[in-house]
Structure formats: structure tokens, C-alpha cells
PDB file of N, CA and C in Angstrom:
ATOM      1  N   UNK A   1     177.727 115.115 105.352  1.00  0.00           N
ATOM      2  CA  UNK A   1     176.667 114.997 106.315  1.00  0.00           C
ATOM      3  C   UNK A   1     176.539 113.550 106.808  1.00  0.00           C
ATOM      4  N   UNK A   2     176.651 113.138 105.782  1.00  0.00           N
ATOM      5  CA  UNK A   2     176.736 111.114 106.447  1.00  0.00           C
ATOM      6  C   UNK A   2     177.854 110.819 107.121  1.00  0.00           C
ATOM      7  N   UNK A   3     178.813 111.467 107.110  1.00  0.00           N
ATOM      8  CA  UNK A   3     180.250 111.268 107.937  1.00  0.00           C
ATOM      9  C   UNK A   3     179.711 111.041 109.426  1.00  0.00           C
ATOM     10  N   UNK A   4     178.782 112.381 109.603  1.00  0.00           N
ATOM     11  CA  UNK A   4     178.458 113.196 111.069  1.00  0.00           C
ATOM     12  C   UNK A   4     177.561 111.548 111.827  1.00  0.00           C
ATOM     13  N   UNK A   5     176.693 111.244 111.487  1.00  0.00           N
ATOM     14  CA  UNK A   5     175.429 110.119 111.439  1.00  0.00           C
ATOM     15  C   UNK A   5     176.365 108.727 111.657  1.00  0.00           C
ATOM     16  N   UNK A   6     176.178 108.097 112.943  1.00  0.00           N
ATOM     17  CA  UNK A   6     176.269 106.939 113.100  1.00  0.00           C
ATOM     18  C   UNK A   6     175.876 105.592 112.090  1.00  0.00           C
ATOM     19  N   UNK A   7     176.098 104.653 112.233  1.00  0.00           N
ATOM     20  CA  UNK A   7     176.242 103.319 110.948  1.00  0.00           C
ATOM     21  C   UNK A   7     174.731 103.112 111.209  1.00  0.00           C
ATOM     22  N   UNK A   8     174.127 102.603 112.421  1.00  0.00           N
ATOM     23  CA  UNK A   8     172.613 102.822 112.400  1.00  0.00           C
ATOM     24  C   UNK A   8     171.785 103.496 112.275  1.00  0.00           C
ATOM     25  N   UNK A   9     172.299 104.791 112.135  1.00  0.00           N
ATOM     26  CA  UNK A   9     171.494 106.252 111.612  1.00  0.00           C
ATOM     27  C   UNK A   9     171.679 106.220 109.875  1.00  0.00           C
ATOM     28  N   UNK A  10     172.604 105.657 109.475  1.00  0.00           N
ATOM     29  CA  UNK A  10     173.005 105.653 108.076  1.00  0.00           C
ATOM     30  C   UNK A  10     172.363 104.609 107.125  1.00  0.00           C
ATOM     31  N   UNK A  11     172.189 103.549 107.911  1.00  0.00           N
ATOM     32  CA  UNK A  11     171.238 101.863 107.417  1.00  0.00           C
ATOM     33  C   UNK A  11     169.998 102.293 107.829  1.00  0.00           C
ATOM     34  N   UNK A  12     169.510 102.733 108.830  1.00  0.00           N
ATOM     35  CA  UNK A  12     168.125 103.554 109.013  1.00  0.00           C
ATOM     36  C   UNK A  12     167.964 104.507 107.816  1.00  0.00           C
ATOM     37  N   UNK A  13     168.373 105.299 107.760  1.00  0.00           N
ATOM     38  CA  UNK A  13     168.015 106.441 106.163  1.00  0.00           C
ATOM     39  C   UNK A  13     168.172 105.841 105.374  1.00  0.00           C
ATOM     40  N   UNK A  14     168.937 104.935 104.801  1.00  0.00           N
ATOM     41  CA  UNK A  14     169.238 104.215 103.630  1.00  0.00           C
ATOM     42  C   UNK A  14     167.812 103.051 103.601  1.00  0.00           C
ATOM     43  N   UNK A  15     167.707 102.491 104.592  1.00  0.00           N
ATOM     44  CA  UNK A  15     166.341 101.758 104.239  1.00  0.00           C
ATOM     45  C   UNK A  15     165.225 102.396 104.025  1.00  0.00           C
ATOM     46  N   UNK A  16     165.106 103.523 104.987  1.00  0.00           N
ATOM     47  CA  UNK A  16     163.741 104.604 104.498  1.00  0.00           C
ATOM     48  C   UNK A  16     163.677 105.034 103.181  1.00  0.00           C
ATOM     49  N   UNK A  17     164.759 105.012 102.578  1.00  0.00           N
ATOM     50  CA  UNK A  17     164.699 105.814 101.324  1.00  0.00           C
ATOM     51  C   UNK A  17     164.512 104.513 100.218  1.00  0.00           C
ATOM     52  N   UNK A  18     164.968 103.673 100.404  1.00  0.00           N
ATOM     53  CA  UNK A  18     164.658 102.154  99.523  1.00  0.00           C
ATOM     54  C   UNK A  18     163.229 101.862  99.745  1.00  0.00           C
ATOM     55  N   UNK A  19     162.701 102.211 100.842  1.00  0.00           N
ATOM     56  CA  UNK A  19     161.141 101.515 101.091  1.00  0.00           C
ATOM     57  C   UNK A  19     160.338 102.919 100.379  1.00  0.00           C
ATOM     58  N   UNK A  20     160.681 104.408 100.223  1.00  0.00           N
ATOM     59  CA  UNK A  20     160.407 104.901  99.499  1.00  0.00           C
ATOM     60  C   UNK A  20     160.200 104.899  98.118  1.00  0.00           C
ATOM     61  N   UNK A  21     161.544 104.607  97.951  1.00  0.00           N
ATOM     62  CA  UNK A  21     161.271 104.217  96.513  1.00  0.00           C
ATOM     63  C   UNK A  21     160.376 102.801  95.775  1.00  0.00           C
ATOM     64  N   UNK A  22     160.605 101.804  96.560  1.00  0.00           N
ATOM     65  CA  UNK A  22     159.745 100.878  96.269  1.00  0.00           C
ATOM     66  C   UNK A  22     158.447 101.121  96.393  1.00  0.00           C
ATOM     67  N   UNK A  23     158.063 101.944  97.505  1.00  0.00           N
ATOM     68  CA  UNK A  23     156.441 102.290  97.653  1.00  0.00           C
ATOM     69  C   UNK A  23     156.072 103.521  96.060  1.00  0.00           C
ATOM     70  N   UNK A  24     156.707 103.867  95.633  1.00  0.00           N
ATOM     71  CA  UNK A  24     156.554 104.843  94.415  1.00  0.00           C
ATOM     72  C   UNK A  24     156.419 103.978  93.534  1.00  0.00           C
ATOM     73  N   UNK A  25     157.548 103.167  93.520  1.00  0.00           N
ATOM     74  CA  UNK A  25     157.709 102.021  92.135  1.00  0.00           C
ATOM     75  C   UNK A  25     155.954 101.213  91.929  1.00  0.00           C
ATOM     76  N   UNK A  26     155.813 101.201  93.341  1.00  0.00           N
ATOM     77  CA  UNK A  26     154.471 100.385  93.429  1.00  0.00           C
ATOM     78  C   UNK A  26     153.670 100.865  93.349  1.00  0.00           C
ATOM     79  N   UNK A  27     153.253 102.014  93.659  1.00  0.00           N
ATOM     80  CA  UNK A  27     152.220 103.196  92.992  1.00  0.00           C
ATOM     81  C   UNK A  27     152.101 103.466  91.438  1.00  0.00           C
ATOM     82  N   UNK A  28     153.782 103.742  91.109  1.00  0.00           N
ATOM     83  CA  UNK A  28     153.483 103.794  89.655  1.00  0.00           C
ATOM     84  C   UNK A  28     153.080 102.916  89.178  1.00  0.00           C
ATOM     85  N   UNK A  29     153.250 101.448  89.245  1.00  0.00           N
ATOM     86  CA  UNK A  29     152.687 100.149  88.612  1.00  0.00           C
ATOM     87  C   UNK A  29     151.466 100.282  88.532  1.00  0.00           C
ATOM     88  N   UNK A  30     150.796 100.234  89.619  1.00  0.00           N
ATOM     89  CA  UNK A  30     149.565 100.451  89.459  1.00  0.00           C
ATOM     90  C   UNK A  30     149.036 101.185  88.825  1.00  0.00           C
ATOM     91  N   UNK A  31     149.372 102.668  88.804  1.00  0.00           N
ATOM     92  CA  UNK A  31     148.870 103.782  88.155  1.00  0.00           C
ATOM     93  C   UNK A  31     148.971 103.428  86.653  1.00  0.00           C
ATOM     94  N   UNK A  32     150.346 102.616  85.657  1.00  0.00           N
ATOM     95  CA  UNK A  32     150.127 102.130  84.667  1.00  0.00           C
ATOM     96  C   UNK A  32     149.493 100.845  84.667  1.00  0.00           C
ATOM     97  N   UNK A  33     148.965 100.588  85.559  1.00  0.00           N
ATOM     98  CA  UNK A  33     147.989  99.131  84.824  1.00  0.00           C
ATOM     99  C   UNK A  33     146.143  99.899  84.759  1.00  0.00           C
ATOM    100  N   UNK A  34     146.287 100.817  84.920  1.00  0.00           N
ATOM    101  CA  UNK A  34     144.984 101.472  85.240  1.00  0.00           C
ATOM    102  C   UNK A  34     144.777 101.966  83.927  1.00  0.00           C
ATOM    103  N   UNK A  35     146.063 102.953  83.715  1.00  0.00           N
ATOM    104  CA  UNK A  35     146.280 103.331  82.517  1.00  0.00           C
ATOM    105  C   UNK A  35     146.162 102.468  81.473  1.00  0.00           C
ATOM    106  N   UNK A  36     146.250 101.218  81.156  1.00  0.00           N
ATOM    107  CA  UNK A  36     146.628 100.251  80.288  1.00  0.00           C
ATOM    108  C   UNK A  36     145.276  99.941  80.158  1.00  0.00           C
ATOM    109  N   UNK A  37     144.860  99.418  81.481  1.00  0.00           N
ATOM    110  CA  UNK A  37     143.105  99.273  81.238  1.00  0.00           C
ATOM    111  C   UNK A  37     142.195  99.803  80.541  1.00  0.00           C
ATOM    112  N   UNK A  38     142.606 100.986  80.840  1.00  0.00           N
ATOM    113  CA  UNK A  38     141.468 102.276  80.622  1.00  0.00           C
ATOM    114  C   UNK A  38     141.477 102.218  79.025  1.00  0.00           C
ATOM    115  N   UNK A  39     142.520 102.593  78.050  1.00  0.00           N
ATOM    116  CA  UNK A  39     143.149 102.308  77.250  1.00  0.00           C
ATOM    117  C   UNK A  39     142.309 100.932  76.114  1.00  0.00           C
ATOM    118  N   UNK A  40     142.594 100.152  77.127  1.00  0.00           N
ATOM    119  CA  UNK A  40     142.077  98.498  76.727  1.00  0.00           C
ATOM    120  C   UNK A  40     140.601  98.596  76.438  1.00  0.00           C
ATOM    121  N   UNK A  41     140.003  99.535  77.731  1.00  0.00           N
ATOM    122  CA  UNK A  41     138.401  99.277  77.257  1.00  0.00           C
ATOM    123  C   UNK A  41     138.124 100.051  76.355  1.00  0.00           C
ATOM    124  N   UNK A  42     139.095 101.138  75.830  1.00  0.00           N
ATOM    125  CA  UNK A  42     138.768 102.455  74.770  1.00  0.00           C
ATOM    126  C   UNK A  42     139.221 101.804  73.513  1.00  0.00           C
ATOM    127  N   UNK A  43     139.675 101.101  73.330  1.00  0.00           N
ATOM    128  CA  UNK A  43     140.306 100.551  72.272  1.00  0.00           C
ATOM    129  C   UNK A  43     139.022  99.557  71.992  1.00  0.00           C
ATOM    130  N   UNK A  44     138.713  98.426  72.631  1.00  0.00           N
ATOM    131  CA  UNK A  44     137.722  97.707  72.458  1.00  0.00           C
ATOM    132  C   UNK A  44     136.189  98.144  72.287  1.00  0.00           C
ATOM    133  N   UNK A  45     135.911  99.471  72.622  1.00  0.00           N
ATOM    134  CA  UNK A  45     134.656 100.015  72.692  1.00  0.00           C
ATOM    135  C   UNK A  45     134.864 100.967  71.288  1.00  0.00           C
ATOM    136  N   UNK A  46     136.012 100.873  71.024  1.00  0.00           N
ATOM    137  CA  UNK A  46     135.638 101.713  69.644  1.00  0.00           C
ATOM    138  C   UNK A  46     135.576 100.655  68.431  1.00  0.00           C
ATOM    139  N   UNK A  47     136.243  99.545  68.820  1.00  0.00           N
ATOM    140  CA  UNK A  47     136.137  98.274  68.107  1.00  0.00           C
ATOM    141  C   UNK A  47     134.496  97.769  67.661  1.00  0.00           C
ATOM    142  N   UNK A  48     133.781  98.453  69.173  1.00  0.00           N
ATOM    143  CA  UNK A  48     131.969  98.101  68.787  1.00  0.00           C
ATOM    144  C   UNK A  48     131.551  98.511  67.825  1.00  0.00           C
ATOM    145  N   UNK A  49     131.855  99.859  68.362  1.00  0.00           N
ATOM    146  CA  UNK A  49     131.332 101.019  67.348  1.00  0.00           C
ATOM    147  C   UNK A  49     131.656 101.263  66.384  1.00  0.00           C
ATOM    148  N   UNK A  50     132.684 100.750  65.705  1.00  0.00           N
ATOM    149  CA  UNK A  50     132.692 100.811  64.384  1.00  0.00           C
ATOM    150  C   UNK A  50     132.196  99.642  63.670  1.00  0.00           C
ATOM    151  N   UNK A  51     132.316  98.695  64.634  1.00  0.00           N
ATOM    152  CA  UNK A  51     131.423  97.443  63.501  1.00  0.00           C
ATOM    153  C   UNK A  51     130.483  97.321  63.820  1.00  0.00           C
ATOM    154  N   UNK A  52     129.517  98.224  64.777  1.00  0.00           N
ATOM    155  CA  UNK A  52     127.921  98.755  64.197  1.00  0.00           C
ATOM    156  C   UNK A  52     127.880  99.210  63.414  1.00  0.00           C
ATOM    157  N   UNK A  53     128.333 100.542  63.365  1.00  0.00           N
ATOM    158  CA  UNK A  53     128.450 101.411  62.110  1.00  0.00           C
ATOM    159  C   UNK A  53     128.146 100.260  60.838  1.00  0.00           C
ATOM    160  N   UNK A  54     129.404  99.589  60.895  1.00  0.00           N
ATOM    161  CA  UNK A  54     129.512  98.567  59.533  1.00  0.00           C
ATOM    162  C   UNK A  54     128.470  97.912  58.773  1.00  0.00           C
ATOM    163  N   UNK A  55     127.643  97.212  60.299  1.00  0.00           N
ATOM    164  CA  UNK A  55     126.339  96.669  60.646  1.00  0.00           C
ATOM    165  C   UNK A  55     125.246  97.655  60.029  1.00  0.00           C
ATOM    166  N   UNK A  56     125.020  98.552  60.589  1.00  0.00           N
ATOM    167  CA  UNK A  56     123.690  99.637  60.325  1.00  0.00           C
ATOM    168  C   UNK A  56     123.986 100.005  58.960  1.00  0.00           C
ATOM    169  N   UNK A  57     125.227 100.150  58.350  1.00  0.00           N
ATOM    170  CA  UNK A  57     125.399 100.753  56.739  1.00  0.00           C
ATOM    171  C   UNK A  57     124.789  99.344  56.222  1.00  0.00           C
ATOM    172  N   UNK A  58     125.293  98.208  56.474  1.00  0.00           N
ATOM    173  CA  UNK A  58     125.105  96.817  55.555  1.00  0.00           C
ATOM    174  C   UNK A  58     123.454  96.580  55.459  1.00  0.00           C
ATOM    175  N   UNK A  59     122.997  96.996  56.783  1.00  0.00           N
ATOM    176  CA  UNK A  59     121.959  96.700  56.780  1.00  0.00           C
ATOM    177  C   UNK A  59     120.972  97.366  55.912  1.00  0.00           C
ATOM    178  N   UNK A  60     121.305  98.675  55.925  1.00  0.00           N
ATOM    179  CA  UNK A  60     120.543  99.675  55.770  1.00  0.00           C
ATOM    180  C   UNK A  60     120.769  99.831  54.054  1.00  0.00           C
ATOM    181  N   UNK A  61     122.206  99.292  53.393  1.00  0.00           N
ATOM    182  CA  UNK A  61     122.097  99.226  52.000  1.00  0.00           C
ATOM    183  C   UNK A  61     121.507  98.024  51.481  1.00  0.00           C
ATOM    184  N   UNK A  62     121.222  96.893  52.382  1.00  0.00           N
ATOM    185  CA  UNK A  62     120.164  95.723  51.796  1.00  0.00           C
ATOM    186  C   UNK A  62     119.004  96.010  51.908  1.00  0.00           C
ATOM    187  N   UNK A  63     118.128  97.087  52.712  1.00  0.00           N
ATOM    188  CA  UNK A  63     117.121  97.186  53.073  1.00  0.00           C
ATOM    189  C   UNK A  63     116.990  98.124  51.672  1.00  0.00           C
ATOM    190  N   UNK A  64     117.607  99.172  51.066  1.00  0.00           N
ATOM    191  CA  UNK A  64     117.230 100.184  49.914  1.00  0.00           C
ATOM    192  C   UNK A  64     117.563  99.738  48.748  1.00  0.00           C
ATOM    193  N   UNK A  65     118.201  98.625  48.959  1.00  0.00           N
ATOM    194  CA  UNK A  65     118.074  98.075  47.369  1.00  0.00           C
ATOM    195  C   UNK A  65     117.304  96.558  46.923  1.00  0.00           C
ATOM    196  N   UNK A  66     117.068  95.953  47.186  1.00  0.00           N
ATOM    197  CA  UNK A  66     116.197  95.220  46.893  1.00  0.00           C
ATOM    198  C   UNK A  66     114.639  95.577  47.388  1.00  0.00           C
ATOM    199  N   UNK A  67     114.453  96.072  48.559  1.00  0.00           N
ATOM    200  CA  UNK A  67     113.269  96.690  49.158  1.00  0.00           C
ATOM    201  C   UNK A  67     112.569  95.077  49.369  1.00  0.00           C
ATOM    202  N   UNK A  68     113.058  94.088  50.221  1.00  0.00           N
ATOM    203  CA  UNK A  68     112.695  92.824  50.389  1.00  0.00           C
ATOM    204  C   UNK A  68     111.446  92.956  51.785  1.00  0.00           C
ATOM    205  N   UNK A  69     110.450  92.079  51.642  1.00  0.00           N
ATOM    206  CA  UNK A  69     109.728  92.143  52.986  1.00  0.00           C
ATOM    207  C   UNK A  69     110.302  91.756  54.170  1.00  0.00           C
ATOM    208  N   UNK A  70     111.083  91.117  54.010  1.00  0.00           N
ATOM    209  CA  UNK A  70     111.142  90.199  55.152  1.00  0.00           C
ATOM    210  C   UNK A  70     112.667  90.837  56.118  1.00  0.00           C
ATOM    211  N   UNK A  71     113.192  92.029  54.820  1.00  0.00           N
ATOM    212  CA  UNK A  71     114.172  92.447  55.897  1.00  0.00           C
ATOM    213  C   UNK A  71     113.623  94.236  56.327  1.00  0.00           C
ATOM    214  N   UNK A  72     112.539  94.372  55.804  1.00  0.00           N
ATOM    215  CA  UNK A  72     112.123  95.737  56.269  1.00  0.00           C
ATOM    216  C   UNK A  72     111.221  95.075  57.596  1.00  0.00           C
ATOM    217  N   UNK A  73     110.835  94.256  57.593  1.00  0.00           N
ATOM    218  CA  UNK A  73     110.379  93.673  59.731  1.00  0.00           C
ATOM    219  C   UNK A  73     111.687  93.529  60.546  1.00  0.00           C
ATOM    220  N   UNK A  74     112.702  92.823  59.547  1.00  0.00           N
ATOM    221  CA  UNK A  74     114.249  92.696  60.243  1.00  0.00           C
ATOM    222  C   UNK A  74     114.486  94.425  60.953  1.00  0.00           C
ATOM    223  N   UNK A  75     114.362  95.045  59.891  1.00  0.00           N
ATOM    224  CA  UNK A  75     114.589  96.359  60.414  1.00  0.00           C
ATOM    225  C   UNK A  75     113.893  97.128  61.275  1.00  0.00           C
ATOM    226  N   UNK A  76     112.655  96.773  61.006  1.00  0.00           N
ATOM    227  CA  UNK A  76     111.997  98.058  61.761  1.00  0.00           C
ATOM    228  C   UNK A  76     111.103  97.557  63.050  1.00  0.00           C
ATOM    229  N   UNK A  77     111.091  96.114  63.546  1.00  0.00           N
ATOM    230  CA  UNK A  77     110.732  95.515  64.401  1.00  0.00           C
ATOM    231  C   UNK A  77     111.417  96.113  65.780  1.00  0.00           C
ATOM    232  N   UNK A  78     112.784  96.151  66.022  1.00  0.00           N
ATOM    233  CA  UNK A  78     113.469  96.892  67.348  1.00  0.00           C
ATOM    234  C   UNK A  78     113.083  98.438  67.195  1.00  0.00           C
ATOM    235  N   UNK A  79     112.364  99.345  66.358  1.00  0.00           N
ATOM    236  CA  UNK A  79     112.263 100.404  66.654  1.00  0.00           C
ATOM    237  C   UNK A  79     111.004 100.391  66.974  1.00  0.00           C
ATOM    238  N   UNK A  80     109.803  99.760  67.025  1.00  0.00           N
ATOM    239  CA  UNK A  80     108.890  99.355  67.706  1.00  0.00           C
ATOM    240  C   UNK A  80     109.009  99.448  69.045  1.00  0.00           C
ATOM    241  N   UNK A  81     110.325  98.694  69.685  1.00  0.00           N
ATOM    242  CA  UNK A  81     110.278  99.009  71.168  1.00  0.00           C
ATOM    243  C   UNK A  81     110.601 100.019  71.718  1.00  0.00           C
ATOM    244  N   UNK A  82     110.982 101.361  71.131  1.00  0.00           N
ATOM    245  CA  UNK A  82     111.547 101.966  71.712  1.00  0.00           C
ATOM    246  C   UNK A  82     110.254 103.422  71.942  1.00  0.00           C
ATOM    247  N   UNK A  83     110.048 103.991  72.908  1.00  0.00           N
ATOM    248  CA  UNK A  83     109.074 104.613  73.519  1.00  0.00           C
ATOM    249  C   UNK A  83     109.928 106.072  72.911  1.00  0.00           C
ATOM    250  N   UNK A  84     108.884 106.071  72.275  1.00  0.00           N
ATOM    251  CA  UNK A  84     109.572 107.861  71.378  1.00  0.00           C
ATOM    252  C   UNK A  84     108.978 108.920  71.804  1.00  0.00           C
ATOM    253  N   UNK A  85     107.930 108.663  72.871  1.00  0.00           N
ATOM    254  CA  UNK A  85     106.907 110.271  73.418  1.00  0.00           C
ATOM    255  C   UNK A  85     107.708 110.317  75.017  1.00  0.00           C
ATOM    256  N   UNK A  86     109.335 109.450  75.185  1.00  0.00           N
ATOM    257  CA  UNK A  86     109.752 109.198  76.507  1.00  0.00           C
ATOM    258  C   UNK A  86     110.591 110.498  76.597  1.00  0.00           C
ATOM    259  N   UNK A  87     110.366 111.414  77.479  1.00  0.00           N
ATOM    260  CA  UNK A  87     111.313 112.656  78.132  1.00  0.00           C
ATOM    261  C   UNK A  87     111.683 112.383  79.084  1.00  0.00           C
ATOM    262  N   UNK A  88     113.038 112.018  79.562  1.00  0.00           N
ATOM    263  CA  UNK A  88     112.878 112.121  81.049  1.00  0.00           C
ATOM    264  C   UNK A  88     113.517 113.396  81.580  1.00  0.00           C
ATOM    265  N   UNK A  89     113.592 114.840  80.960  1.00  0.00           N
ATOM    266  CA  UNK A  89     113.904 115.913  81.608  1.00  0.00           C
ATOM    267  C   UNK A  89     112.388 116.424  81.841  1.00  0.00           C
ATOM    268  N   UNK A  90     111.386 116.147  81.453  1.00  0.00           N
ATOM    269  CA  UNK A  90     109.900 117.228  81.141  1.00  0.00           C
ATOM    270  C   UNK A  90     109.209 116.610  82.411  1.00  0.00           C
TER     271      UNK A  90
END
């Protein structure tokens, strides 16, 4: 079929198909740096959450064994702020 096709009909398709492929190549890049991201913040957000976890156990086994004053206000001072009669479906 390329026999049939003139040298400028042949460097014409041949570049369309290179700028194709580069426009894919460049899509996919992107599509894996998105991926990589996404990834990055899931990795780091579970990194929180487990060293709360860590946090709320540490805390919560200094608070039941000595039974100290000064860390049961540590503790229970931020649940003070939080509005517990708050619905916002009702």
C-alpha cells in the first residue's frame, strides 16, 4: 500500500503517526504522574492515621494508669469543643 502513495504522502503519514504516538506518550505521562500522586497522598494520609492511632492509644494508656490531674484536662479539654446535640441531617 505504501508503494501506491507518493514520498510526501508517505512523510505526511509517517509524521501523523509519530505525533500520535508522542501525543499518547504524553497523555500517558501524565496519567502516571496523577497516578503516582494520588498514591503519594494515600500513602502519607495513612502515615497520619496511624500515628494518631499511636497518639490516642499512648495517650489514653497514661491517662488509665496513673489517673494524673493534669493529663485528664490534657484529655478531655478538646472534647469540650465539640457540639454533641449538632445534627446536620435533622
Amino acid at each position: 500500500m505504501l508503494k501506491i502513495l507518493s514520498v510526501k504522502k508517505r512523510l505526511g503519514l509517517l509524521s501523523v503517526i509519530f505525533i500520535v504516538g508522542m501525543c499518547l506518550l504524553f497523555f500517558l505521562g501524565i496519567w502516571g504522574m496523577n497516578c503516582l500522586s494520588a498514591m503519594r497522598a494515600y500513602v502519607g494520609a495513612a502515615g497520619i492515621w496511624s500515628g494518631g492511632q499511636k497518639d490516642s492509644f499512648y495517650y489514653l494508656n497514661k491517662y488509665m494508669t496513673p489517673l494524673q490531674k493534669g493529663v485528664f484536662f490534657f484529655l478531655h479539654f478538646p472534647l469540650k469543643k465539640i457540639d454533641w446535640d449538632y445534627h446536620p441531617f435533622n
